[in-house]
N, C-alpha and C. Protein backbone atom coordinates (compact mmCIF):
# COMPACT_ATOMS: atom_id res chain seq x y z
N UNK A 1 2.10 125.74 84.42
CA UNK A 1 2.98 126.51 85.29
C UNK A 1 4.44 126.38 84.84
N UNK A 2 4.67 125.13 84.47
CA UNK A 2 6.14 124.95 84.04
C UNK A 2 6.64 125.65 82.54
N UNK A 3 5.81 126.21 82.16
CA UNK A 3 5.56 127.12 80.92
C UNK A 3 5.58 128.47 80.94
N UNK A 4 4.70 128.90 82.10
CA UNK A 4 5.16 130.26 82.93
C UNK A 4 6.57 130.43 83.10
N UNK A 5 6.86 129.45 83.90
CA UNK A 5 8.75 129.59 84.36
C UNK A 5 9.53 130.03 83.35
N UNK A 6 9.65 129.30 81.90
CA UNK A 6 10.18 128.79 81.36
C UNK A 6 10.59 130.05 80.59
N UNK A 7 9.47 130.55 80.24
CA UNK A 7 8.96 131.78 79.80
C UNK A 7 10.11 132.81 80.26
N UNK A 8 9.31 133.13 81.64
CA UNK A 8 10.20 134.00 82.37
C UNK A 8 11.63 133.63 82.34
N UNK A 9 12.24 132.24 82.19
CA UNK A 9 13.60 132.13 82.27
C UNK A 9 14.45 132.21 81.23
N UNK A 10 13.68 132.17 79.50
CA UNK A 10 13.98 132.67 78.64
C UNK A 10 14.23 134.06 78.07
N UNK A 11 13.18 134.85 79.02
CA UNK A 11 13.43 136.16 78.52
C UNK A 11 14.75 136.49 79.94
N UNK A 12 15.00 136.13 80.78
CA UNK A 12 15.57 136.46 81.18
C UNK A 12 17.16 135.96 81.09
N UNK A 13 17.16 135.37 79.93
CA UNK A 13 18.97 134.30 79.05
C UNK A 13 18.30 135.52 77.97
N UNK A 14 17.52 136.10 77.30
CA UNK A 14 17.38 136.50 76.06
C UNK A 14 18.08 138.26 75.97
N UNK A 15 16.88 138.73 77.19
CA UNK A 15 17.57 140.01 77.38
C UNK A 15 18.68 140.55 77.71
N UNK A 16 19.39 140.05 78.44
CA UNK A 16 20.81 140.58 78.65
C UNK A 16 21.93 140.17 77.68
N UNK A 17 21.41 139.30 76.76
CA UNK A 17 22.06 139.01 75.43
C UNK A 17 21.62 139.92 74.73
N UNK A 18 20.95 140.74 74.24
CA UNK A 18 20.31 141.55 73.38
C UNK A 18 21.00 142.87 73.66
N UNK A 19 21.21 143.16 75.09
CA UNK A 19 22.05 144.31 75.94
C UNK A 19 22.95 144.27 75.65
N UNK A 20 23.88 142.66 75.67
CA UNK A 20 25.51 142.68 75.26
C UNK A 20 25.46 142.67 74.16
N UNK A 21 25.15 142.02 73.60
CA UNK A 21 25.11 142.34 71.87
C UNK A 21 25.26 144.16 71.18
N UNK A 22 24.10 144.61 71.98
CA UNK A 22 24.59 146.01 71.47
C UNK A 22 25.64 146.60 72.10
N UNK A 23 25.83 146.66 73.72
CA UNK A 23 26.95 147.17 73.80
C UNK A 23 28.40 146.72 72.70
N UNK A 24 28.29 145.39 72.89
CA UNK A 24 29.50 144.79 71.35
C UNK A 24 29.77 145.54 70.10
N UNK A 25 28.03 145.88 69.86
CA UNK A 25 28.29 146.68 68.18
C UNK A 25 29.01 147.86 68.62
N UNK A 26 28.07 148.62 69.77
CA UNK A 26 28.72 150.19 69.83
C UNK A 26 30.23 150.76 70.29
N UNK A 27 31.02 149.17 70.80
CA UNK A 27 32.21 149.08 70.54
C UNK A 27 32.93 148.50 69.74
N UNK A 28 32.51 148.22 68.96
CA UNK A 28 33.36 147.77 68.06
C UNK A 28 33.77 146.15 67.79
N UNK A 29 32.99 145.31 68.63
CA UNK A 29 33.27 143.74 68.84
C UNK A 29 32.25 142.97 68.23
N UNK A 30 32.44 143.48 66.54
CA UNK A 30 31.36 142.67 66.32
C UNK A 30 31.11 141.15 65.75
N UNK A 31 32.08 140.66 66.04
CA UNK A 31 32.41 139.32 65.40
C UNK A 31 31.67 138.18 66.76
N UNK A 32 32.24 139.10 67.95
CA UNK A 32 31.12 138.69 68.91
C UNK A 32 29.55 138.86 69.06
N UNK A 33 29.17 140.05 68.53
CA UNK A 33 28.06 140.31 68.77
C UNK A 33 27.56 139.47 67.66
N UNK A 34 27.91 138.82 66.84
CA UNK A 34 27.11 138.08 66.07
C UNK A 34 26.61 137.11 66.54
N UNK A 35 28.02 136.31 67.15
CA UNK A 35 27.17 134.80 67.57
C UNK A 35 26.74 135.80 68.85
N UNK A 36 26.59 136.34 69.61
CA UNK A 36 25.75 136.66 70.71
C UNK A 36 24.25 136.71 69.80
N UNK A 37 23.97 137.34 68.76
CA UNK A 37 22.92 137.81 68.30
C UNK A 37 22.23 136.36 67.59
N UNK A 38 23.00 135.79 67.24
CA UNK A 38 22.19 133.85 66.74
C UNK A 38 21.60 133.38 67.68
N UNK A 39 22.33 133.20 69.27
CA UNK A 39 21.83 132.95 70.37
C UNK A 39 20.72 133.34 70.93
N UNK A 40 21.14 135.09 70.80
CA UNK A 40 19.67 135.79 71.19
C UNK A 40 18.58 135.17 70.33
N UNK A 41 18.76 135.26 68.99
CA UNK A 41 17.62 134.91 68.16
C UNK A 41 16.45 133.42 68.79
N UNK A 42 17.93 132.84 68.57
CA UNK A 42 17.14 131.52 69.09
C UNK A 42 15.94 131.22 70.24
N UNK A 43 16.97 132.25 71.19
CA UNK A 43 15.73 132.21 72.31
C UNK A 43 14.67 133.27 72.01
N UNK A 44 14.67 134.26 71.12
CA UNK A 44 13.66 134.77 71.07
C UNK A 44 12.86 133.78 70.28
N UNK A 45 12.81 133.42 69.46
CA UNK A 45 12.07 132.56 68.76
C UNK A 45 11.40 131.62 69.58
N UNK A 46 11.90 131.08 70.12
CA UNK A 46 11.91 129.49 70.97
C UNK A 46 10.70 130.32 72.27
N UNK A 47 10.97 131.22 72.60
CA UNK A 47 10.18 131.86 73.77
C UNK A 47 8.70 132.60 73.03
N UNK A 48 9.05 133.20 72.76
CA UNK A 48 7.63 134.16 71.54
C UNK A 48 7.07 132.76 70.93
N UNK A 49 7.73 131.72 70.48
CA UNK A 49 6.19 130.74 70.53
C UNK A 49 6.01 129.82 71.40
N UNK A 50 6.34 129.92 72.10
CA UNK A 50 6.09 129.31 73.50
C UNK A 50 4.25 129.98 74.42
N UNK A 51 4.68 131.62 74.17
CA UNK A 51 3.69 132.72 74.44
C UNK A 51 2.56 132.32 73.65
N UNK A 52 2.45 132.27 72.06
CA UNK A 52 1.38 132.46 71.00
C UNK A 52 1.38 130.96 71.08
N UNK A 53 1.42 129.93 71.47
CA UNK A 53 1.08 128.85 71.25
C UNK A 53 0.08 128.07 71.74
N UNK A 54 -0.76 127.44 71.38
CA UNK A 54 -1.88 126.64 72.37
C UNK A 54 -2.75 128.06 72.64
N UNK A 55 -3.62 128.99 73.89
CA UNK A 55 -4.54 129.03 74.29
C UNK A 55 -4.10 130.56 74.33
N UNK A 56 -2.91 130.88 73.67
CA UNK A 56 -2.79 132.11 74.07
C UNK A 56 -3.11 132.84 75.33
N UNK A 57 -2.44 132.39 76.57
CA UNK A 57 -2.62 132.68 78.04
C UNK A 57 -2.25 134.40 77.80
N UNK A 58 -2.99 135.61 78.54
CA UNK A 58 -2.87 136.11 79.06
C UNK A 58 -1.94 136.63 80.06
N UNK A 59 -1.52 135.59 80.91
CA UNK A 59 -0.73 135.42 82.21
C UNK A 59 0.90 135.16 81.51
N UNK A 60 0.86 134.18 80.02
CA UNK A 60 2.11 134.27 79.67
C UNK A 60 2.22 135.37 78.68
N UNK A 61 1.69 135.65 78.12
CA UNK A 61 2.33 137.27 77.63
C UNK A 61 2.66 138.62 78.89
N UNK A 62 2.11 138.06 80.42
CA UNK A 62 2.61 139.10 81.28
C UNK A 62 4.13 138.81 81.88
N UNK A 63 3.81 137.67 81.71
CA UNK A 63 5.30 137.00 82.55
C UNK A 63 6.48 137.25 81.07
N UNK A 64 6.36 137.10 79.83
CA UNK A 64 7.25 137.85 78.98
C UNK A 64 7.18 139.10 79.50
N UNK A 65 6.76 139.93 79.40
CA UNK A 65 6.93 141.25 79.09
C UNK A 65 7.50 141.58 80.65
N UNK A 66 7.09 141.72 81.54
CA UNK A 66 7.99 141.47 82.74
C UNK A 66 9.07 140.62 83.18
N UNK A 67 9.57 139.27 82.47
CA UNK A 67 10.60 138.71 82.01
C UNK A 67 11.62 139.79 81.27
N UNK A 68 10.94 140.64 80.17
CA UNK A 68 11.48 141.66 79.26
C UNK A 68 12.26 142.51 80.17
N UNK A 69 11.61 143.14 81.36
CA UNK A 69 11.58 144.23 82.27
C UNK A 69 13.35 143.80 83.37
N UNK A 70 12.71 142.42 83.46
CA UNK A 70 14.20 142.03 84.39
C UNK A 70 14.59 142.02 83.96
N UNK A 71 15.03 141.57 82.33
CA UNK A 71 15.87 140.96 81.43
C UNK A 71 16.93 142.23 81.64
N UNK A 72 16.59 143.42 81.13
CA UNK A 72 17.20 144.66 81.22
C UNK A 72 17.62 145.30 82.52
N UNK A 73 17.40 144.77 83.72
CA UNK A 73 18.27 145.06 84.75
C UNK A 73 19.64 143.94 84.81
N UNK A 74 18.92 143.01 84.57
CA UNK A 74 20.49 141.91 84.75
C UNK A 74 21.30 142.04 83.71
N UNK A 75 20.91 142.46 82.22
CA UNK A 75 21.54 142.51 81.54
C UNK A 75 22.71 143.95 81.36
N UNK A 76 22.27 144.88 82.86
CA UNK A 76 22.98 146.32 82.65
C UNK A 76 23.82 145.91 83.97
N UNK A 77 23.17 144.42 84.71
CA UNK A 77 24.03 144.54 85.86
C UNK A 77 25.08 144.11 85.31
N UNK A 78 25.41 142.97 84.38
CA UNK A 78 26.67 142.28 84.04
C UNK A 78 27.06 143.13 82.65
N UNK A 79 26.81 144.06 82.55
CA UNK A 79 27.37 144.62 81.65
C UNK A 79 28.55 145.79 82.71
N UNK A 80 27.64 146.43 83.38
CA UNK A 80 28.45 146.76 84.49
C UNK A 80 29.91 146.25 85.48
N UNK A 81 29.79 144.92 85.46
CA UNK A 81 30.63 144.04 85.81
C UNK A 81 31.50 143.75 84.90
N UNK A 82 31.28 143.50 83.31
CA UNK A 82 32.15 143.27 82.59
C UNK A 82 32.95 144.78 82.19
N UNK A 83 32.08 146.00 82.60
CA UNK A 83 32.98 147.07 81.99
C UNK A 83 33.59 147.04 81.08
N UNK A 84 33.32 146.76 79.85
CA UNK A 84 33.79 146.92 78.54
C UNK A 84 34.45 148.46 78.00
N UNK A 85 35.39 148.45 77.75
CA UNK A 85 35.88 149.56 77.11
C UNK A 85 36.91 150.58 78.48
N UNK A 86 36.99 151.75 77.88
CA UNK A 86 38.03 152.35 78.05
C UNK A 86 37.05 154.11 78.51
N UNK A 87 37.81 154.68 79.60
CA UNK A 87 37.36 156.08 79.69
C UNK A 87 37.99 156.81 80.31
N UNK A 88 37.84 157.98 79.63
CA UNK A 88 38.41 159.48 79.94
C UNK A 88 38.43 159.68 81.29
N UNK A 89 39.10 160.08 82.22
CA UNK A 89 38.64 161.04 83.61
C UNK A 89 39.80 162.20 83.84
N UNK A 90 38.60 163.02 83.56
CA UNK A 90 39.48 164.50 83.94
C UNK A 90 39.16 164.64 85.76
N UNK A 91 40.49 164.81 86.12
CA UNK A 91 40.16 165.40 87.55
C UNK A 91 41.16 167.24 87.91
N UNK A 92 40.37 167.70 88.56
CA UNK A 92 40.90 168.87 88.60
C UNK A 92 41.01 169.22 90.38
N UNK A 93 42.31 169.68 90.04
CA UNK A 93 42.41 170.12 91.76
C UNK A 93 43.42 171.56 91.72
N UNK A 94 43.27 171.72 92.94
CA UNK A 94 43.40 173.53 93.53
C UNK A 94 45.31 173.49 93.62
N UNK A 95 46.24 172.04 93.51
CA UNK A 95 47.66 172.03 93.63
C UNK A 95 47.40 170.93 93.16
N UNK A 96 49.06 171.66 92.38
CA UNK A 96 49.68 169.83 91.86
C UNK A 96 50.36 169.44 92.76
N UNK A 97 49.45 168.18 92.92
CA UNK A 97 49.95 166.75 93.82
C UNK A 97 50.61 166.21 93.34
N UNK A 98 52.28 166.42 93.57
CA UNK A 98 53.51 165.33 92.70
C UNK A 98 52.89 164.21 93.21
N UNK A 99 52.60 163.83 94.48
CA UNK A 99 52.38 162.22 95.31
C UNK A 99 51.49 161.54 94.68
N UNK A 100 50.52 162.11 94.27
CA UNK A 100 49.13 161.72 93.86
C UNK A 100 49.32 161.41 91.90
N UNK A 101 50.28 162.47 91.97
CA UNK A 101 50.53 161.74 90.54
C UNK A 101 51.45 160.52 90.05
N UNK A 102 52.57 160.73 91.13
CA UNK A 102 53.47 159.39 90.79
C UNK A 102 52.66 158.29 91.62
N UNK A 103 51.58 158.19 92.73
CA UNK A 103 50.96 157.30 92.76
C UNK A 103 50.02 156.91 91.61
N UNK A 104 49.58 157.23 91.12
CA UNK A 104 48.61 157.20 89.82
C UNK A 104 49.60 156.10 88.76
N UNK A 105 50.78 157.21 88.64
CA UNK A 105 51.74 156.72 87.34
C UNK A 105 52.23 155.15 87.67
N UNK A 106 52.59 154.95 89.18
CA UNK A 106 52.76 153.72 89.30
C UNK A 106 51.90 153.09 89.52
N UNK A 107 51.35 152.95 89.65
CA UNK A 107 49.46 152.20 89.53
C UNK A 107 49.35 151.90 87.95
N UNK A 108 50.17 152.44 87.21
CA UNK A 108 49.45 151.75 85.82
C UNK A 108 48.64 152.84 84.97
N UNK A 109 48.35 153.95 85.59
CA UNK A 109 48.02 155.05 84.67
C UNK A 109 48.36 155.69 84.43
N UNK A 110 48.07 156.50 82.92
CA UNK A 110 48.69 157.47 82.39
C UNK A 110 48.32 158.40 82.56
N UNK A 111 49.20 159.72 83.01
CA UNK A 111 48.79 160.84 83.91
C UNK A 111 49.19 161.80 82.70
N UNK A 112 48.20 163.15 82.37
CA UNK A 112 48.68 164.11 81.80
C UNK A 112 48.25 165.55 82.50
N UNK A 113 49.32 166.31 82.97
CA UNK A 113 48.96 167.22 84.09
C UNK A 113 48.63 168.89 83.11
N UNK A 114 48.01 169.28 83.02
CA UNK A 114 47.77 171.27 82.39
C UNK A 114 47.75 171.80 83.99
N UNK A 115 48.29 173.22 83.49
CA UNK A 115 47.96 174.37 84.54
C UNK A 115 46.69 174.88 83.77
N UNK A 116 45.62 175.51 84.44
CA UNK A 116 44.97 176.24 83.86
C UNK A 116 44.99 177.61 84.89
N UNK A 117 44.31 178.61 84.50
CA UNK A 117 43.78 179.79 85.46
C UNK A 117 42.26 179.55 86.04
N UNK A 118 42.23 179.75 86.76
CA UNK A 118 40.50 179.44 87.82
C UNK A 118 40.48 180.82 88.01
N UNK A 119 39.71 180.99 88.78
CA UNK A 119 39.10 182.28 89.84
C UNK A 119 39.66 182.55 90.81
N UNK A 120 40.19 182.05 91.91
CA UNK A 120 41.19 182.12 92.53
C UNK A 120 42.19 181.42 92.32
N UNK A 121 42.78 181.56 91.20
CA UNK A 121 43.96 180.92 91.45
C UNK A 121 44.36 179.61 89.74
N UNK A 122 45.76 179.40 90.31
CA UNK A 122 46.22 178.52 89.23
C UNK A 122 45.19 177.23 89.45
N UNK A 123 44.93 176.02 88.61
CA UNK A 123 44.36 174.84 89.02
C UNK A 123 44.79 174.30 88.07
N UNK A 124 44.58 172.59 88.58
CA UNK A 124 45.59 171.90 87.92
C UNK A 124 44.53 170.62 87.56
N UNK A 125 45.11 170.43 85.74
CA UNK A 125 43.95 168.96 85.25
C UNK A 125 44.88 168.19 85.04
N UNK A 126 43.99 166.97 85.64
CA UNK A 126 44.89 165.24 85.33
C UNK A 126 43.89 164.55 83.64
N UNK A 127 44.46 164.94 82.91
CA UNK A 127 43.59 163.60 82.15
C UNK A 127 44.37 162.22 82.10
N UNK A 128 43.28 161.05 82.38
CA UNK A 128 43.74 159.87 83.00
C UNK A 128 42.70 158.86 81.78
N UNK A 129 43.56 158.12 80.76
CA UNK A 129 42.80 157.45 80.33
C UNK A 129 42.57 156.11 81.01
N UNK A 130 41.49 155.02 80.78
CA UNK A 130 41.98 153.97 82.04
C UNK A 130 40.54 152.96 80.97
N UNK A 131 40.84 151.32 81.26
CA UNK A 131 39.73 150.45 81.45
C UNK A 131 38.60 151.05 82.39
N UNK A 132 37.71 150.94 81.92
CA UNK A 132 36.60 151.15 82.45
C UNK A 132 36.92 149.99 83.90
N UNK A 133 37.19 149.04 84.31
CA UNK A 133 36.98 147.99 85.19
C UNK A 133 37.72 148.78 86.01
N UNK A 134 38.95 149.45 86.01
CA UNK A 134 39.30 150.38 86.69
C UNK A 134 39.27 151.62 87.38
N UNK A 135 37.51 151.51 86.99
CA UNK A 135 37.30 153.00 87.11
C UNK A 135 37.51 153.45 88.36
N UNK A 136 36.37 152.53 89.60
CA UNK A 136 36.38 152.94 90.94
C UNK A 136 37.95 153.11 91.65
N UNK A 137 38.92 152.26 90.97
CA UNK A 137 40.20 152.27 91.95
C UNK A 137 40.60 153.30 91.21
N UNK A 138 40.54 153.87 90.37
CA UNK A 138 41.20 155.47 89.81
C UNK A 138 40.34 156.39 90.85
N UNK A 139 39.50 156.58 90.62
CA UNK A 139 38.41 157.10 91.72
C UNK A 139 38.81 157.12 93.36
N UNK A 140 38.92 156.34 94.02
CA UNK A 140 39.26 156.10 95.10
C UNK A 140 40.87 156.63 95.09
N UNK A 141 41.56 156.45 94.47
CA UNK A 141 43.25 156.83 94.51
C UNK A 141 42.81 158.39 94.62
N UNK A 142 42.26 158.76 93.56
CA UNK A 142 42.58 160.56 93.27
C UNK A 142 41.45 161.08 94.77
N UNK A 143 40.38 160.51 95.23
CA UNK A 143 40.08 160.95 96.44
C UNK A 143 40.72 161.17 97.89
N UNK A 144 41.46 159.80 97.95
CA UNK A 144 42.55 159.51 99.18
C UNK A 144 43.52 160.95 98.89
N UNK A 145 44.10 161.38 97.72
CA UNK A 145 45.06 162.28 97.81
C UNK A 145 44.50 163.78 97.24
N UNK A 146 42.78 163.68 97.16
CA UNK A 146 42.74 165.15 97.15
C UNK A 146 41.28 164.87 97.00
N UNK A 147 40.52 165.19 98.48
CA UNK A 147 39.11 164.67 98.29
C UNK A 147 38.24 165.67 98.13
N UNK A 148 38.99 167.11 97.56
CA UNK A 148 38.18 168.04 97.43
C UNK A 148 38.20 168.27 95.17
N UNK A 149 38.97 167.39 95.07
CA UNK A 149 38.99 167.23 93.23
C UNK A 149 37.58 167.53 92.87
N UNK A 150 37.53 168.14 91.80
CA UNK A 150 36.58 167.97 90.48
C UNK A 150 36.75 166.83 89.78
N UNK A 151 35.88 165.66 89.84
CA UNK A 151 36.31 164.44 88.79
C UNK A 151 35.13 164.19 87.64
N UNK A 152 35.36 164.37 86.35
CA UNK A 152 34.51 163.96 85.72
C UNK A 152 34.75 162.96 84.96
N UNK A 153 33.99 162.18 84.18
CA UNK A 153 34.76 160.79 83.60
C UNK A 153 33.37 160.60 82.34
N UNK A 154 34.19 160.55 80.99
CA UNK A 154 33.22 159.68 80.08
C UNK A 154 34.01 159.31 79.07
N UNK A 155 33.39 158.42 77.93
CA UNK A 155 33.91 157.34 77.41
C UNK A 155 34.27 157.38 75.98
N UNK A 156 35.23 157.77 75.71
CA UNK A 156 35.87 158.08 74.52
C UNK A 156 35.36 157.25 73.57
N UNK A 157 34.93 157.70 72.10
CA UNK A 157 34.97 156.82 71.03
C UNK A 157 35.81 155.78 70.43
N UNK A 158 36.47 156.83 70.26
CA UNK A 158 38.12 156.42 69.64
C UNK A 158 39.04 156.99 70.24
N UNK A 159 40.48 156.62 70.44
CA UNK A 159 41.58 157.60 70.48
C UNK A 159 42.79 156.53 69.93
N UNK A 160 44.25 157.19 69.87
CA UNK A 160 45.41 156.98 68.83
C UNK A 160 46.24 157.42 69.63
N UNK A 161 47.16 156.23 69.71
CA UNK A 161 48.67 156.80 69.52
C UNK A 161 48.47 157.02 71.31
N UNK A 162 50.41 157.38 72.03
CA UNK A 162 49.90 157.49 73.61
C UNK A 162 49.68 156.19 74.49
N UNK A 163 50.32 156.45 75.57
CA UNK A 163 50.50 155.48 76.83
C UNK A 163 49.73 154.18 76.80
N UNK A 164 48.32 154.48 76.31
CA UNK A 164 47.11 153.34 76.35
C UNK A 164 47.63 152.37 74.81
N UNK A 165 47.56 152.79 74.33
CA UNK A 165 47.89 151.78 72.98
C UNK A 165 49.40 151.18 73.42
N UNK A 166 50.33 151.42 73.61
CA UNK A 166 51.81 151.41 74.00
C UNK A 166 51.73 150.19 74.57
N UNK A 167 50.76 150.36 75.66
CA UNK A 167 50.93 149.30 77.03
C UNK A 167 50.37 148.35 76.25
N UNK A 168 48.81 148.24 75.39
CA UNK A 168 48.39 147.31 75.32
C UNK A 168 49.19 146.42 74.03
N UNK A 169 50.12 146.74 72.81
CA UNK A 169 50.58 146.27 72.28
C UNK A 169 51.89 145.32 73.22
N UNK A 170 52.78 146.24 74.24
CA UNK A 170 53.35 145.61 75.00
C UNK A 170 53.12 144.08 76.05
N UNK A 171 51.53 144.13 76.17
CA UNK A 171 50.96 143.37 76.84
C UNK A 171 50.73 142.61 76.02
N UNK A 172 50.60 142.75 74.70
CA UNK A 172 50.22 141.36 73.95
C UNK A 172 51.39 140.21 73.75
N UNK A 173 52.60 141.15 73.53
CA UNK A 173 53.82 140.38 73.29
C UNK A 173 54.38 139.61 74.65
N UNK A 174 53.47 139.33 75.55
CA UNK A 174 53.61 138.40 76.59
C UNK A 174 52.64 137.53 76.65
């Protein structure tokens, strides 16, 4: 039984390392994702013969593979929590909100306002680059001051140059 556990408590240190690890590569942090990926190894190793060892149980190749199964919820929950990276949110509304924008601007984000033409009428886009950890309080700000917005939000590859690089070089020199 204490082998069962053990099992299950390995794949569940294994998988959400395997999760951060790739999120790491697909941003760009890979000096981390390495030693994340030695670690992972280890426990995969250390666990997979744990499974094939002795009598080959049945019951512990279920408790891996369902170990596997949680592994990948906890590992998307704290990936979630750590919010890694940076994203786009376009929001669009029917008037420009000076309030809503100099609240934004003093909040720490960078606001870029277009007119466009709609169907009825002029409408107006915010693109707002931001930390992902920030997402919901960008979210919540642009609702409080216009809860009828269009908001869409996804996650840039790359970008250059502009408010976001500015701040973060500024922030280093403290």
């Amino acid at each position: 039984m204490k082998e069962i556990l053990l099992i299950l408590l390995l794949q569940l240190a294994y998988v959400p390392l395997l999760t951060l690890r790739t999120i790491f590569l697909v941003k760009g942090v890979t000096s981390l994702a390495s030693v994340i990926g030695i670690l992972e190894m280890l426990i995969y190793v250390f666990g997979l013969s744990l499974v094939f060892s002795g009598d080959q149980n049945l019951i512990a190749m279920i408790v891996y593979a369902v170990g596997f199964g949680l592994g990948i919820i906890l590992g998307t929950k704290i990936e979630r929590k750590l919010a890694i990276g940076y994203i786009n949110v376009v929001a669009n509304t029917q008037q420009k909100n000076s309030e809503l924008i100099e609240t934004l601007r003093t909040l720490g984000f960078g606001v870029t306002l277009y007119t466009g033409e709609g169907r009825d009428g002029n409408r107006y886009r915010m693109d707002i680059l931001t930390k992902r950890n920030r997402e919901n309080e960008l979210y919540a700000t642009i609702e409080k001051f216009e809860p009828k917005a269009f908001i869409i939000s996804y996650e840039p590859t790359r970008f250059k140059g502009g408010f976001m690089l500015a701040r973060m070089k500024m922030n280093k020199r403290f």
